[in-house]
Protein backbone atom coordinates (compact mmCIF):
# COMPACT_ATOMS: atom_id res chain seq x y z
CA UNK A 1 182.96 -113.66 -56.88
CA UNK A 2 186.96 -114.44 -57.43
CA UNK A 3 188.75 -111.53 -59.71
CA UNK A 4 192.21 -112.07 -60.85
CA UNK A 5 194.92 -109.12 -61.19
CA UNK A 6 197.22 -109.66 -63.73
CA UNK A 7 200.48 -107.21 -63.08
CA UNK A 8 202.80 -107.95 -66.27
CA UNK A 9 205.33 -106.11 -68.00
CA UNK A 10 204.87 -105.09 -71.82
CA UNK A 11 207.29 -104.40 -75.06
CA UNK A 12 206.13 -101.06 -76.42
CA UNK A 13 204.63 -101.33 -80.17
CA UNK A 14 205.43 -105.09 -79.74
CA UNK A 15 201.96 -106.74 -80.17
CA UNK A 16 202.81 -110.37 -81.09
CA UNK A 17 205.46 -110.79 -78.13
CA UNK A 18 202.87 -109.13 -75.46
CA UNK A 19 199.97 -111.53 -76.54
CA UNK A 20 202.58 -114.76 -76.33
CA UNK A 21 203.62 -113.34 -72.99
CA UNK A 22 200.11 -112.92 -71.58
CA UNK A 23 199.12 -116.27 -72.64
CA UNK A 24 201.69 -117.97 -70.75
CA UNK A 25 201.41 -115.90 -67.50
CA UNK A 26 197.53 -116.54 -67.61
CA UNK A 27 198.49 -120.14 -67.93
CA UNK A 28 195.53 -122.36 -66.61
CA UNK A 29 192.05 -121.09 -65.25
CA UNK A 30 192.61 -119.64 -61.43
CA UNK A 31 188.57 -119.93 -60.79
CA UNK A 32 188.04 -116.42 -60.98
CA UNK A 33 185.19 -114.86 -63.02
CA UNK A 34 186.89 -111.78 -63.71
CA UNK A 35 190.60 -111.34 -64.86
CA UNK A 36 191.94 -107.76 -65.02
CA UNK A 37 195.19 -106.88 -67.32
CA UNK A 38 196.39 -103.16 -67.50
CA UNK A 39 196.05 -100.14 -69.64
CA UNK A 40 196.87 -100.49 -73.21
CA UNK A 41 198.62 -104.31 -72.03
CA UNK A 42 199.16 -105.02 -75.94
CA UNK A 43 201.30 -102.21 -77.16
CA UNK A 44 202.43 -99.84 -74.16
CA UNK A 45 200.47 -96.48 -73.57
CA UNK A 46 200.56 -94.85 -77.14
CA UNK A 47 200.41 -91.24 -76.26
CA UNK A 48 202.04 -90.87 -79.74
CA UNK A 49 201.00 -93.62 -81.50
CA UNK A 50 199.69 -93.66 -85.14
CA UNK A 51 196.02 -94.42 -85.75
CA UNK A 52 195.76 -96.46 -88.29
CA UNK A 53 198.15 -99.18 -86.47
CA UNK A 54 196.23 -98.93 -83.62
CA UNK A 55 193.11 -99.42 -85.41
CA UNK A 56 194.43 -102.70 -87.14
CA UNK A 57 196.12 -103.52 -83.87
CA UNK A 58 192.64 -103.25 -82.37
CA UNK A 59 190.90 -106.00 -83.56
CA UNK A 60 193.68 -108.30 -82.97
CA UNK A 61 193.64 -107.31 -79.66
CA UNK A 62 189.98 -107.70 -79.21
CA UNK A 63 190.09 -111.33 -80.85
CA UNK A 64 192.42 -112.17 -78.21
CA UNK A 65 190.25 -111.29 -75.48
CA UNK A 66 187.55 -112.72 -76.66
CA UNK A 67 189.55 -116.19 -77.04
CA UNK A 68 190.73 -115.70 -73.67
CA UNK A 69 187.39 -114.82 -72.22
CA UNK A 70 186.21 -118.39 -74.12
CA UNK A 71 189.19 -120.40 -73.01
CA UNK A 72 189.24 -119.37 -68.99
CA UNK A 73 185.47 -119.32 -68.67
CA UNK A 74 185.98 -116.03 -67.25
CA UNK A 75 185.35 -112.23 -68.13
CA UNK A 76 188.60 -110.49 -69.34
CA UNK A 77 189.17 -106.44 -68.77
CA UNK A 78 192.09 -104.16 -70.60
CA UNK A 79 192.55 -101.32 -72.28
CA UNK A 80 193.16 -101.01 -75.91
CA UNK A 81 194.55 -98.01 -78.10
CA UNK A 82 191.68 -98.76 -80.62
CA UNK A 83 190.15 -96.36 -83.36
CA UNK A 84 186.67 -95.64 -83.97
CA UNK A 85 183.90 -95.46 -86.62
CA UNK A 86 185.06 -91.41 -86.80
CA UNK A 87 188.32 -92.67 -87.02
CA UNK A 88 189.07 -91.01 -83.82
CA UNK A 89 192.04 -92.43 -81.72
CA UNK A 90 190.19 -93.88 -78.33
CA UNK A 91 192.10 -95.42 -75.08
CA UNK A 92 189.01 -97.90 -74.72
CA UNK A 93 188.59 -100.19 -71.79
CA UNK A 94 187.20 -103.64 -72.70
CA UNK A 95 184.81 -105.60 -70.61
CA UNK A 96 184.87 -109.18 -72.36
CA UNK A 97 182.68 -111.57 -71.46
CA UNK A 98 183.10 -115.59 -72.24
CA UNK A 99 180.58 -115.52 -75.04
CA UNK A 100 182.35 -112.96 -76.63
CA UNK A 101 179.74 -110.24 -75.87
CA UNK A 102 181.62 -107.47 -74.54
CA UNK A 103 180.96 -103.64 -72.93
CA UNK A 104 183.36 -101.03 -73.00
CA UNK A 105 184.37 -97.61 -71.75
CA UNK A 106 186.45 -94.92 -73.22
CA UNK A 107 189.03 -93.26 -71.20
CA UNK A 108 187.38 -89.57 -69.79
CA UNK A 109 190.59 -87.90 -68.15
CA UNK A 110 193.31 -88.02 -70.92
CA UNK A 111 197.21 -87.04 -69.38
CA UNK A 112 197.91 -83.74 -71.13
CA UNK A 113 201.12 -84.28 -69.60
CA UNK A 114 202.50 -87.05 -71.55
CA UNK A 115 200.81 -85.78 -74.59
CA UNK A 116 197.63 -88.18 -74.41
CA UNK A 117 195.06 -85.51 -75.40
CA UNK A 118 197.16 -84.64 -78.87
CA UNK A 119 196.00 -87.77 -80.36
CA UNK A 120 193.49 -89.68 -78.00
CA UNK A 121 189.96 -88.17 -77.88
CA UNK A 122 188.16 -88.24 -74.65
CA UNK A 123 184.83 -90.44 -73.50
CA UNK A 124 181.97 -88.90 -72.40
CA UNK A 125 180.29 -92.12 -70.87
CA UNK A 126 180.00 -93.37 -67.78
CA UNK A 127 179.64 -97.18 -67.48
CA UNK A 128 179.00 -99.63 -65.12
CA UNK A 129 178.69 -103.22 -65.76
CA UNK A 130 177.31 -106.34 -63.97
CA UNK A 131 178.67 -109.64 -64.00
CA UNK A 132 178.38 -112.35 -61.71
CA UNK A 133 176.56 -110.57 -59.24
CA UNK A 134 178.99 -107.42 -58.81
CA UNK A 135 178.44 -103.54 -60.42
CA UNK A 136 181.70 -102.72 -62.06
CA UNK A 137 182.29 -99.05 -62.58
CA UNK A 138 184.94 -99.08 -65.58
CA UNK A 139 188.50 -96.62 -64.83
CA UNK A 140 191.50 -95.99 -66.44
CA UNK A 141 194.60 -94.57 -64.76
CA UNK A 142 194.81 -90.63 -64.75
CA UNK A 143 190.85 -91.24 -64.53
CA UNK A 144 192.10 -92.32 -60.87
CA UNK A 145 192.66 -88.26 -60.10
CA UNK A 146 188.91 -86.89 -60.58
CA UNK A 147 186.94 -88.49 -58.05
CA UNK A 148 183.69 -86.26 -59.14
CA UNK A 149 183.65 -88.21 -62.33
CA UNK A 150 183.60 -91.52 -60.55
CA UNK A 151 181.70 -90.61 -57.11
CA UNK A 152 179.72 -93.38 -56.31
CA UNK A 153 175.86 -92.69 -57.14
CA UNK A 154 174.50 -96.55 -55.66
CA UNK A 155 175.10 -97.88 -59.41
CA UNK A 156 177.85 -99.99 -58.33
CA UNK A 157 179.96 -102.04 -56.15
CA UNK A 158 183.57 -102.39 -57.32
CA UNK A 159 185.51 -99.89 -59.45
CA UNK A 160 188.06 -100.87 -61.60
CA UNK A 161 191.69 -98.91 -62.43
CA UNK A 162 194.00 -100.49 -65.57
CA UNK A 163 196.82 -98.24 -65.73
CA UNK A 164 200.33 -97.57 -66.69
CA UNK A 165 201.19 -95.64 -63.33
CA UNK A 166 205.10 -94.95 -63.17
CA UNK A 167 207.05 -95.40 -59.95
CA UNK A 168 207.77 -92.16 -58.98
CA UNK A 169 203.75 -91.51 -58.30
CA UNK A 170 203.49 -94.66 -56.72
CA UNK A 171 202.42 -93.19 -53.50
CA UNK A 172 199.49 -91.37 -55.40
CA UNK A 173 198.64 -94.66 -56.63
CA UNK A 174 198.39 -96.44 -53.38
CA UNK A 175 196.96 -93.49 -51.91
CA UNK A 176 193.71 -92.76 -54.46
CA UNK A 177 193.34 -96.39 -55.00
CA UNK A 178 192.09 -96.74 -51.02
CA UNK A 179 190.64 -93.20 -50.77
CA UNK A 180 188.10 -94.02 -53.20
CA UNK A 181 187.55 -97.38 -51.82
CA UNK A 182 186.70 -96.11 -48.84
CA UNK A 183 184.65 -92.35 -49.54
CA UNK A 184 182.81 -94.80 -52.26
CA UNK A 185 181.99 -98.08 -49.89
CA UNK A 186 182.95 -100.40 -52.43
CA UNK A 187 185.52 -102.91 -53.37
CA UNK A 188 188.68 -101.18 -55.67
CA UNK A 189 190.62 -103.46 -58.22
CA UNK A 190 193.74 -101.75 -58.99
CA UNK A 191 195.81 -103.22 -61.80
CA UNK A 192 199.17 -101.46 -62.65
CA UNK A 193 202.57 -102.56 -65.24
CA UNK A 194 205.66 -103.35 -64.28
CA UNK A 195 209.12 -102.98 -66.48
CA UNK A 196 210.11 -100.29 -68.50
CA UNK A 197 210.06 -98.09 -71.04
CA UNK A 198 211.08 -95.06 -73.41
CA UNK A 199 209.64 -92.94 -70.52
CA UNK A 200 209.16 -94.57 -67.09
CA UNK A 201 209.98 -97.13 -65.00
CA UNK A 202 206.69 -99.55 -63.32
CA UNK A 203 206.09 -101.36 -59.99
CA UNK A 204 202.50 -102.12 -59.98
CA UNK A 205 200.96 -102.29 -56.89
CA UNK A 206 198.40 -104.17 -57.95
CA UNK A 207 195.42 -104.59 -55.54
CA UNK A 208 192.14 -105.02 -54.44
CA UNK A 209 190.98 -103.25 -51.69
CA UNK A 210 187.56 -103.21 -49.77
CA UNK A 211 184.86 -100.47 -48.75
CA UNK A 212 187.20 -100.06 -45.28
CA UNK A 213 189.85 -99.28 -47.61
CA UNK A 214 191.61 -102.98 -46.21
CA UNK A 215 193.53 -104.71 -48.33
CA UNK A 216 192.48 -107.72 -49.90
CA UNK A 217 195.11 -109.46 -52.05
CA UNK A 218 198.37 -107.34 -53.72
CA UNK A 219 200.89 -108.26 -56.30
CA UNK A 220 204.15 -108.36 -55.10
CA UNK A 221 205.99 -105.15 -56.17
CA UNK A 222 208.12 -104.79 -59.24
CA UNK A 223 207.02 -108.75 -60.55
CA UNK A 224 204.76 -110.25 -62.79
CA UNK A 225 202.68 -112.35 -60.93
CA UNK A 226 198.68 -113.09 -61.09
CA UNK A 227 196.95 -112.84 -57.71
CA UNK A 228 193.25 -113.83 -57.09
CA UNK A 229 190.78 -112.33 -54.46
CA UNK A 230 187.54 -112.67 -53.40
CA UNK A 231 184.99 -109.83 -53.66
CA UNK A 232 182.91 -110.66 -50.39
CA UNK A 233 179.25 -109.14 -51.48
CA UNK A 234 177.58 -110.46 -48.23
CA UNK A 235 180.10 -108.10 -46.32
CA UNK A 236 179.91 -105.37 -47.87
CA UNK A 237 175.67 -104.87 -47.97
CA UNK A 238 176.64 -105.32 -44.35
CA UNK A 239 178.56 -102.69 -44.02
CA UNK A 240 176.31 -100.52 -46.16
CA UNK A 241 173.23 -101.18 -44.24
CA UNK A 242 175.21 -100.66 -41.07
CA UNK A 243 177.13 -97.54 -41.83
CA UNK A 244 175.07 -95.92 -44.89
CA UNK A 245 177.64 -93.02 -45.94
CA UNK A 246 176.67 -92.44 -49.43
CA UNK A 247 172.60 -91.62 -48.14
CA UNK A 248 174.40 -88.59 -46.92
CA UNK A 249 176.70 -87.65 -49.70
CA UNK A 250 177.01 -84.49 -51.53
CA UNK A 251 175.01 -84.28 -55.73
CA UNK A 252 177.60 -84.29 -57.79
CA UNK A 253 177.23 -84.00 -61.73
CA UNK A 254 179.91 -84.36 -64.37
């Protein structure tokens, strides 16, 4: 299957101008099955950010998505500051398919650094979707760090990273991204912001990488640009069946 990364640049707390921006960068259908925005793409990461306007902002968001999904015939994948029925503040990662159906995951490792686990509470699930043929495991950014968490148990084939990952980690970024490619034999999609804000400046480095930890398509650094790749599923049973790491690796529980 085709997946499209979608490296963009977003106005913090400036919903209506990141939605307008995002529908003119996705512009007309690339064939892909699967595009991929960032974390929180709509508002900036909220690390302080009040819950009730992230609730409201929420299903706005979600709407979106869903249109999106519709219009490009496509699954659609982004974080979303989003609060739930406990009215608990959640960094939620949305799996959106075209009929408006959807699956989602709720960010595990929160970044006590920037202040994320003040007001964000954590997930405890692990989830893996399928669509079009390919296992999904579901990431977000500082989840990109715990590689227990995400080890690879034969539940999937591609793992997914939104983030907002600033430019003086970059080589962490690049780094992680194709280590767990490669210890995980699977297929990475790695989509990052570029821009600015209060706090950081972005790059991206968006990618996809495969189980040799090759890469498969990029973004060009520091621009917006959409870039679409092909997940070669033939190749990589191939190289499971010829080289089968994870038979030997290591029970991990989290």
């Amino acid at each position: 299957m085709k997946v499209s990364i979608v490296q963009h640049t977003i106005r913090c707390d400036d919903l209506k101008w990141n939605l307008k921006h995002l529908d003119e960068l996705l512009g007309e259908p690339s064939g892909a099955g699967l595009y991929v925005l960032t974390e929180t793409f709509a508002t900036g990461f909220m690390a302080e950010g009040a819950t009730a306007q992230a609730g409201k902002q929420a299903e706005q968001v979600l709407a979106w998505m869903k249109y999106q999904a519709a219009r490009l015939h496509a699954a659609v994948a982004g974080s979303v500051a989003m609060v739930d029925e406990l009215g608990q503040l959640r960094n939620r990662l949305y799996f959106v398919r075209p009929d408006g159906t959807f699956d989602f995951y709720d960010k595990r490792h929160l970044f006590a650094y920037a202040g994320e686990n003040r007001d964000y509470v954590a997930g405890d699930r692990r989830v893996v979707v399928a669509w079009q043929g390919v296992r999904f495991l579901l990431q977000v950014c500082y989840d990109l760090r715990f590689p227990v968490f995400s080890r690879n148990r034969g539940d999937y084939d591609a793992m997914i990273y939104v983030a907002n990952w600033p430019d003086k980690r970059r080589d962490v970024w690049q780094t992680l991204l194709k280590a767990r490619a490669i210890e995980n034999q699977c297929f990475v999609v790695g989509v990052n912001r570029v821009g600015s804000d209060q706090a950081c400046n972005y790059v991206g480095d968006s990618v996809v990488i495969d189980a040799y930890g090759r890469t498969v398509a990029e973004c060009t650094s520091a621009a917006e640009q959409v870039v679409t790749a092909e997940l070669n599923m033939d190749e990589l049973r191939r190289f499971r069946e010829k080289f089968p790491v994870l038979d030997d690796a290591d029970n991990f529980s989290a």
